[in-house]
Every structure is written in C-alpha cells, then in structure tokens.
N, C-alpha and C. Protein backbone atom coordinates (compact mmCIF):
# COMPACT_ATOMS: atom_id res chain seq x y z
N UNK A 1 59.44 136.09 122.47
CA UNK A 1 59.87 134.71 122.34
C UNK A 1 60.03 134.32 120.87
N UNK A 2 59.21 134.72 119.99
CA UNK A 2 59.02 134.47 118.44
C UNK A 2 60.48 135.22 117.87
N UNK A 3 60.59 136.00 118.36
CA UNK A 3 61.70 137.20 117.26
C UNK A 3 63.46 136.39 118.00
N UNK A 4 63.52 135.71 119.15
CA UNK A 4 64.47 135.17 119.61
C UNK A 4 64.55 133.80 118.87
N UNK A 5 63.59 133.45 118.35
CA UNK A 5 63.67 131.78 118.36
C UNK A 5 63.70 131.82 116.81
N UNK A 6 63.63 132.76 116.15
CA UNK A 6 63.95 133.73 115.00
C UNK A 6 65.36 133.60 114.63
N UNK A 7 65.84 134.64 115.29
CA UNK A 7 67.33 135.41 115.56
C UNK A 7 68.34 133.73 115.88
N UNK A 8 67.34 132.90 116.53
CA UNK A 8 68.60 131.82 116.97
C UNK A 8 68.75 130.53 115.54
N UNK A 9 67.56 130.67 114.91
CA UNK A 9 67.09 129.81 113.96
C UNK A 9 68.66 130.47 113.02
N UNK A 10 68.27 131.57 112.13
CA UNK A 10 69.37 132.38 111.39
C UNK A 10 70.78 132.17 111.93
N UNK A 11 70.98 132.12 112.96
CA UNK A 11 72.08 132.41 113.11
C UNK A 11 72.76 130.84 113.25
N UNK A 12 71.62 129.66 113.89
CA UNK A 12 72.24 127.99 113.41
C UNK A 12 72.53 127.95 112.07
N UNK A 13 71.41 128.43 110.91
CA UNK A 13 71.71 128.33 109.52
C UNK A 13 73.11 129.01 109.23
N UNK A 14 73.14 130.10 109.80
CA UNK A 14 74.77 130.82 109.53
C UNK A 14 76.08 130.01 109.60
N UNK A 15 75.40 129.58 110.88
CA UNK A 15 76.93 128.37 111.35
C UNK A 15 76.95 127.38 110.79
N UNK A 16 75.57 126.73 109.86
CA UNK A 16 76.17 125.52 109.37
C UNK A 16 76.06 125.48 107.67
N UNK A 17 75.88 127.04 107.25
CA UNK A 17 76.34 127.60 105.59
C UNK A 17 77.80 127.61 105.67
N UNK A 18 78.02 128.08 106.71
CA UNK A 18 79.96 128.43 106.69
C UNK A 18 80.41 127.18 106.77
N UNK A 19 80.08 126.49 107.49
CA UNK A 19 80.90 125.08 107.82
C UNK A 19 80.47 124.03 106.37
N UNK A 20 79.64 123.80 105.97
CA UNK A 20 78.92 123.80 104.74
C UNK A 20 80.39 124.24 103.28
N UNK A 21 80.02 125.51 103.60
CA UNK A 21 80.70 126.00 102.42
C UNK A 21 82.70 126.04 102.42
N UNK A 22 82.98 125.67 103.76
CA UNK A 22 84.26 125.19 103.94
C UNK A 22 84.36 123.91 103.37
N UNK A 23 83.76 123.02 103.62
CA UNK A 23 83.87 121.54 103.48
C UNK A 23 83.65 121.07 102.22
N UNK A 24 82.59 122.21 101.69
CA UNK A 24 82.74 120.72 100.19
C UNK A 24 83.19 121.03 99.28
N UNK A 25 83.60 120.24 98.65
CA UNK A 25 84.71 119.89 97.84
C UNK A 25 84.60 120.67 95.93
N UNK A 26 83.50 120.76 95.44
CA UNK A 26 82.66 121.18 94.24
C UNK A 26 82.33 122.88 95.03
N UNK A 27 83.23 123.62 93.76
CA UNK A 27 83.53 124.66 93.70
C UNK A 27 82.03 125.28 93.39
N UNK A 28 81.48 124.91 92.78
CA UNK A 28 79.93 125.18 92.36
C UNK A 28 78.74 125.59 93.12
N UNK A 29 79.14 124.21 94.18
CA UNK A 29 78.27 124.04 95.22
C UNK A 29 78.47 124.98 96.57
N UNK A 30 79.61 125.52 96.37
CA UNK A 30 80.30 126.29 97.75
C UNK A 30 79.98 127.77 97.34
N UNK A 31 79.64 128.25 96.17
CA UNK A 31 79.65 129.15 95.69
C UNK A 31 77.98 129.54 95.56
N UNK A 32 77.29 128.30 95.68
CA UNK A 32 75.79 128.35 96.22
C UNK A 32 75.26 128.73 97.49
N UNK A 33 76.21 128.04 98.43
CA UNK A 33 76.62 128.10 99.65
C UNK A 33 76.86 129.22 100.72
N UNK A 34 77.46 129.76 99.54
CA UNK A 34 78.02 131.21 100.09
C UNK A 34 76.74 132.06 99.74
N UNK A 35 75.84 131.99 98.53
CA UNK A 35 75.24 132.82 98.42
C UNK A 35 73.92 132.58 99.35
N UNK A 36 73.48 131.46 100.03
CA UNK A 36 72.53 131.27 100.79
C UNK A 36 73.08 131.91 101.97
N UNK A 37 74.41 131.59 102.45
CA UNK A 37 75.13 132.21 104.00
C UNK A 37 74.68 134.06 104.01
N UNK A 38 75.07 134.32 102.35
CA UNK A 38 74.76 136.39 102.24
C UNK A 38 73.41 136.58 102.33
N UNK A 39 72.64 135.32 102.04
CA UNK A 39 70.94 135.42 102.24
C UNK A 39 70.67 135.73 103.83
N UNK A 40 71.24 134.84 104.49
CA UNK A 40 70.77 134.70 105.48
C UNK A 40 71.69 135.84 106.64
N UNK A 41 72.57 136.51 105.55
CA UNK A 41 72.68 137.80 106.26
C UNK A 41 72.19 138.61 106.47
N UNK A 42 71.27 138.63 105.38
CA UNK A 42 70.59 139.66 104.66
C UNK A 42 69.21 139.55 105.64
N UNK A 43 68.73 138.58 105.87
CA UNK A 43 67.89 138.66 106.81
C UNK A 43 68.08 138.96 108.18
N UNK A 44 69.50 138.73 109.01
CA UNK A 44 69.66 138.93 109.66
C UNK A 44 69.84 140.87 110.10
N UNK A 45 70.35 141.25 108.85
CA UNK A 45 70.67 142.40 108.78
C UNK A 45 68.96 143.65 109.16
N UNK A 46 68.37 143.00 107.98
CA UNK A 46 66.82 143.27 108.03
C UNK A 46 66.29 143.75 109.46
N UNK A 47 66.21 142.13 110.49
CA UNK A 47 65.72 142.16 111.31
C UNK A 47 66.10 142.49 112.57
N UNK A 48 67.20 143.09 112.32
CA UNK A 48 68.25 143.99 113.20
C UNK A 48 67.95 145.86 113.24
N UNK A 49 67.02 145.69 112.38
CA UNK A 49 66.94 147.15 111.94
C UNK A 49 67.65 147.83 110.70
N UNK A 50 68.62 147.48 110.09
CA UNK A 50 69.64 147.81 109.36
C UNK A 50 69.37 147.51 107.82
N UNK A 51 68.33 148.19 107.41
CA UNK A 51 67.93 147.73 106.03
C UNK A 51 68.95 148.22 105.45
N UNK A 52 69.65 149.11 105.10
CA UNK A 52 70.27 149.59 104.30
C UNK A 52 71.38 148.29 104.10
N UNK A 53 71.91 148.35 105.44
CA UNK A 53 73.27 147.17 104.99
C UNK A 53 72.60 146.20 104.63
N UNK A 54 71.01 145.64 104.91
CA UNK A 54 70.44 144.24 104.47
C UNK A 54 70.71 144.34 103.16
N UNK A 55 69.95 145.58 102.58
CA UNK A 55 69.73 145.89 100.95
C UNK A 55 71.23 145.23 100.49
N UNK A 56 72.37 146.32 100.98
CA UNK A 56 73.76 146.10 100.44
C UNK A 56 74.35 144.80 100.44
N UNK A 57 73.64 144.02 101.29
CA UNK A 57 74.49 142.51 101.49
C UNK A 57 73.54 141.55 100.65
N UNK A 58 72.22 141.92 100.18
CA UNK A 58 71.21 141.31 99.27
C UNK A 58 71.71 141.69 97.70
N UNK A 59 71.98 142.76 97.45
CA UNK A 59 72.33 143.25 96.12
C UNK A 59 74.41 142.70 95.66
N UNK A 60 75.22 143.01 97.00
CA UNK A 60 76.48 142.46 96.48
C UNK A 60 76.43 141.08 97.19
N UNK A 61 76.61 140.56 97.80
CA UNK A 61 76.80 139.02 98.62
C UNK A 61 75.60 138.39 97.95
N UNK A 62 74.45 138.26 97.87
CA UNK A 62 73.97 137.27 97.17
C UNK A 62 73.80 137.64 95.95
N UNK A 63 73.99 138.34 95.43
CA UNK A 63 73.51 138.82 93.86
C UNK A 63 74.64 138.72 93.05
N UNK A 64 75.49 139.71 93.16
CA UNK A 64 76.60 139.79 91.99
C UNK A 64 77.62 139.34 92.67
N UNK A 65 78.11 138.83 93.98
CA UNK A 65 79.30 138.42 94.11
C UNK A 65 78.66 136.96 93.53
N UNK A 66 77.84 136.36 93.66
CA UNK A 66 77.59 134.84 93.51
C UNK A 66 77.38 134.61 91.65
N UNK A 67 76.89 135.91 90.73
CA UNK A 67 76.71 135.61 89.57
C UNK A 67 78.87 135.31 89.29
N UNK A 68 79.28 136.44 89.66
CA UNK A 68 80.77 136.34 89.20
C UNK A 68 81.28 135.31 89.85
N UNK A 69 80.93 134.52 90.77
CA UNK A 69 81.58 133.55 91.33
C UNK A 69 81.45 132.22 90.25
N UNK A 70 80.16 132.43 89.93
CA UNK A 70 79.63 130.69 88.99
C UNK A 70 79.79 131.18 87.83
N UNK A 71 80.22 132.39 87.37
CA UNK A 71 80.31 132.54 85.99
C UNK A 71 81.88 132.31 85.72
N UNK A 72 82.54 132.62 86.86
CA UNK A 72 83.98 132.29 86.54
C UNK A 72 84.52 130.49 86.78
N UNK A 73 83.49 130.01 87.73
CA UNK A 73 83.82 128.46 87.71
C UNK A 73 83.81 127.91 86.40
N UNK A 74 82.45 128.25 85.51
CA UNK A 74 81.92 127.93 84.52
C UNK A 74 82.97 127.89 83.59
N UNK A 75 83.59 129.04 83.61
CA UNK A 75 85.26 129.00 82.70
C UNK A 75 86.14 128.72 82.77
N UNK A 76 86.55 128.08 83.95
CA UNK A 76 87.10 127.34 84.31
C UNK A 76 87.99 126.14 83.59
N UNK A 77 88.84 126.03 82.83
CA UNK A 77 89.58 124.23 82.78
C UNK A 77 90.32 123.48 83.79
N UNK A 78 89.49 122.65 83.31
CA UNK A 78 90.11 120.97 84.67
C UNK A 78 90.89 120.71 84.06
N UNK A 79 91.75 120.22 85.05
CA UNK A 79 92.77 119.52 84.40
C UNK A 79 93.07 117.92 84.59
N UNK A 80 92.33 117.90 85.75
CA UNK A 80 91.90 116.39 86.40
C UNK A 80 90.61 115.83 86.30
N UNK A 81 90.21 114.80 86.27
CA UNK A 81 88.73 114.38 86.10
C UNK A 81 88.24 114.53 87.45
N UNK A 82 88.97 114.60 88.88
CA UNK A 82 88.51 114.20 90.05
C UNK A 82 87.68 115.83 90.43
C-alpha cells in the first residue's frame, strides 16, 4: 500500500511539473521546472528498479541539462520589458 501511494504521489507531481512548466511564462522559472519534473524522474526511475537510467536522468536532466538551460537564459537580451 506504501510503495503505491508512493508511485501515485510521483507521478501527480509529474503531471503537474509538466503542466507547470508549459504554462509559465518566465523562462527561468520553467527551466526550474523542468529540472524538478527530471528529479522526479529520477526517483521514479530509482524505484522502478532502474538505477542506472535513475543515475542517467539525475546526472543529464537535472544536472547539466538545467545548468545549460539557466546559463543560457542568463545571456540572454530582452528586447521588451514585458
């Protein structure tokens, strides 16, 4: 009952990182977004048995896809104030 109510918990957070990270508007914040959604892959992956792909989706999806994501916003020029 614990490892289901687990598995269902992760997988609401999944559905509402994506919907989350569709919707808002601040490139910054979506890019946070995304890296909590690869977190919570990563656990999912884990507790599936599948450390290896956990490891792989902990080290590229939250780690270095999310540093290159905010390091390139960061450089970014606006051109609008909005």
């Amino acid at each position: 009952m614990g490892l289901e109510l687990f598995n269902t918990m992760i997988l609401l957070l999944l559905v509402v990182a994506a919907i989350v990270a569709l919707r808002v508007k601040d490139l910054l914040t979506a890019s946070v977004v995304f890296a909590v959604y690869s977190f919570l892959m990563c656990l999912l992956w884990a507790e599936m048995g599948a450390v290896d792909v956990a490891f792989t989706e902990a080290t590229v999806g939250a780690g270095i896809s999310t540093v290159v994501m905010v390091a390139t916003i960061l450089n970014l020029k606006r051109k609008s104030s909005d």
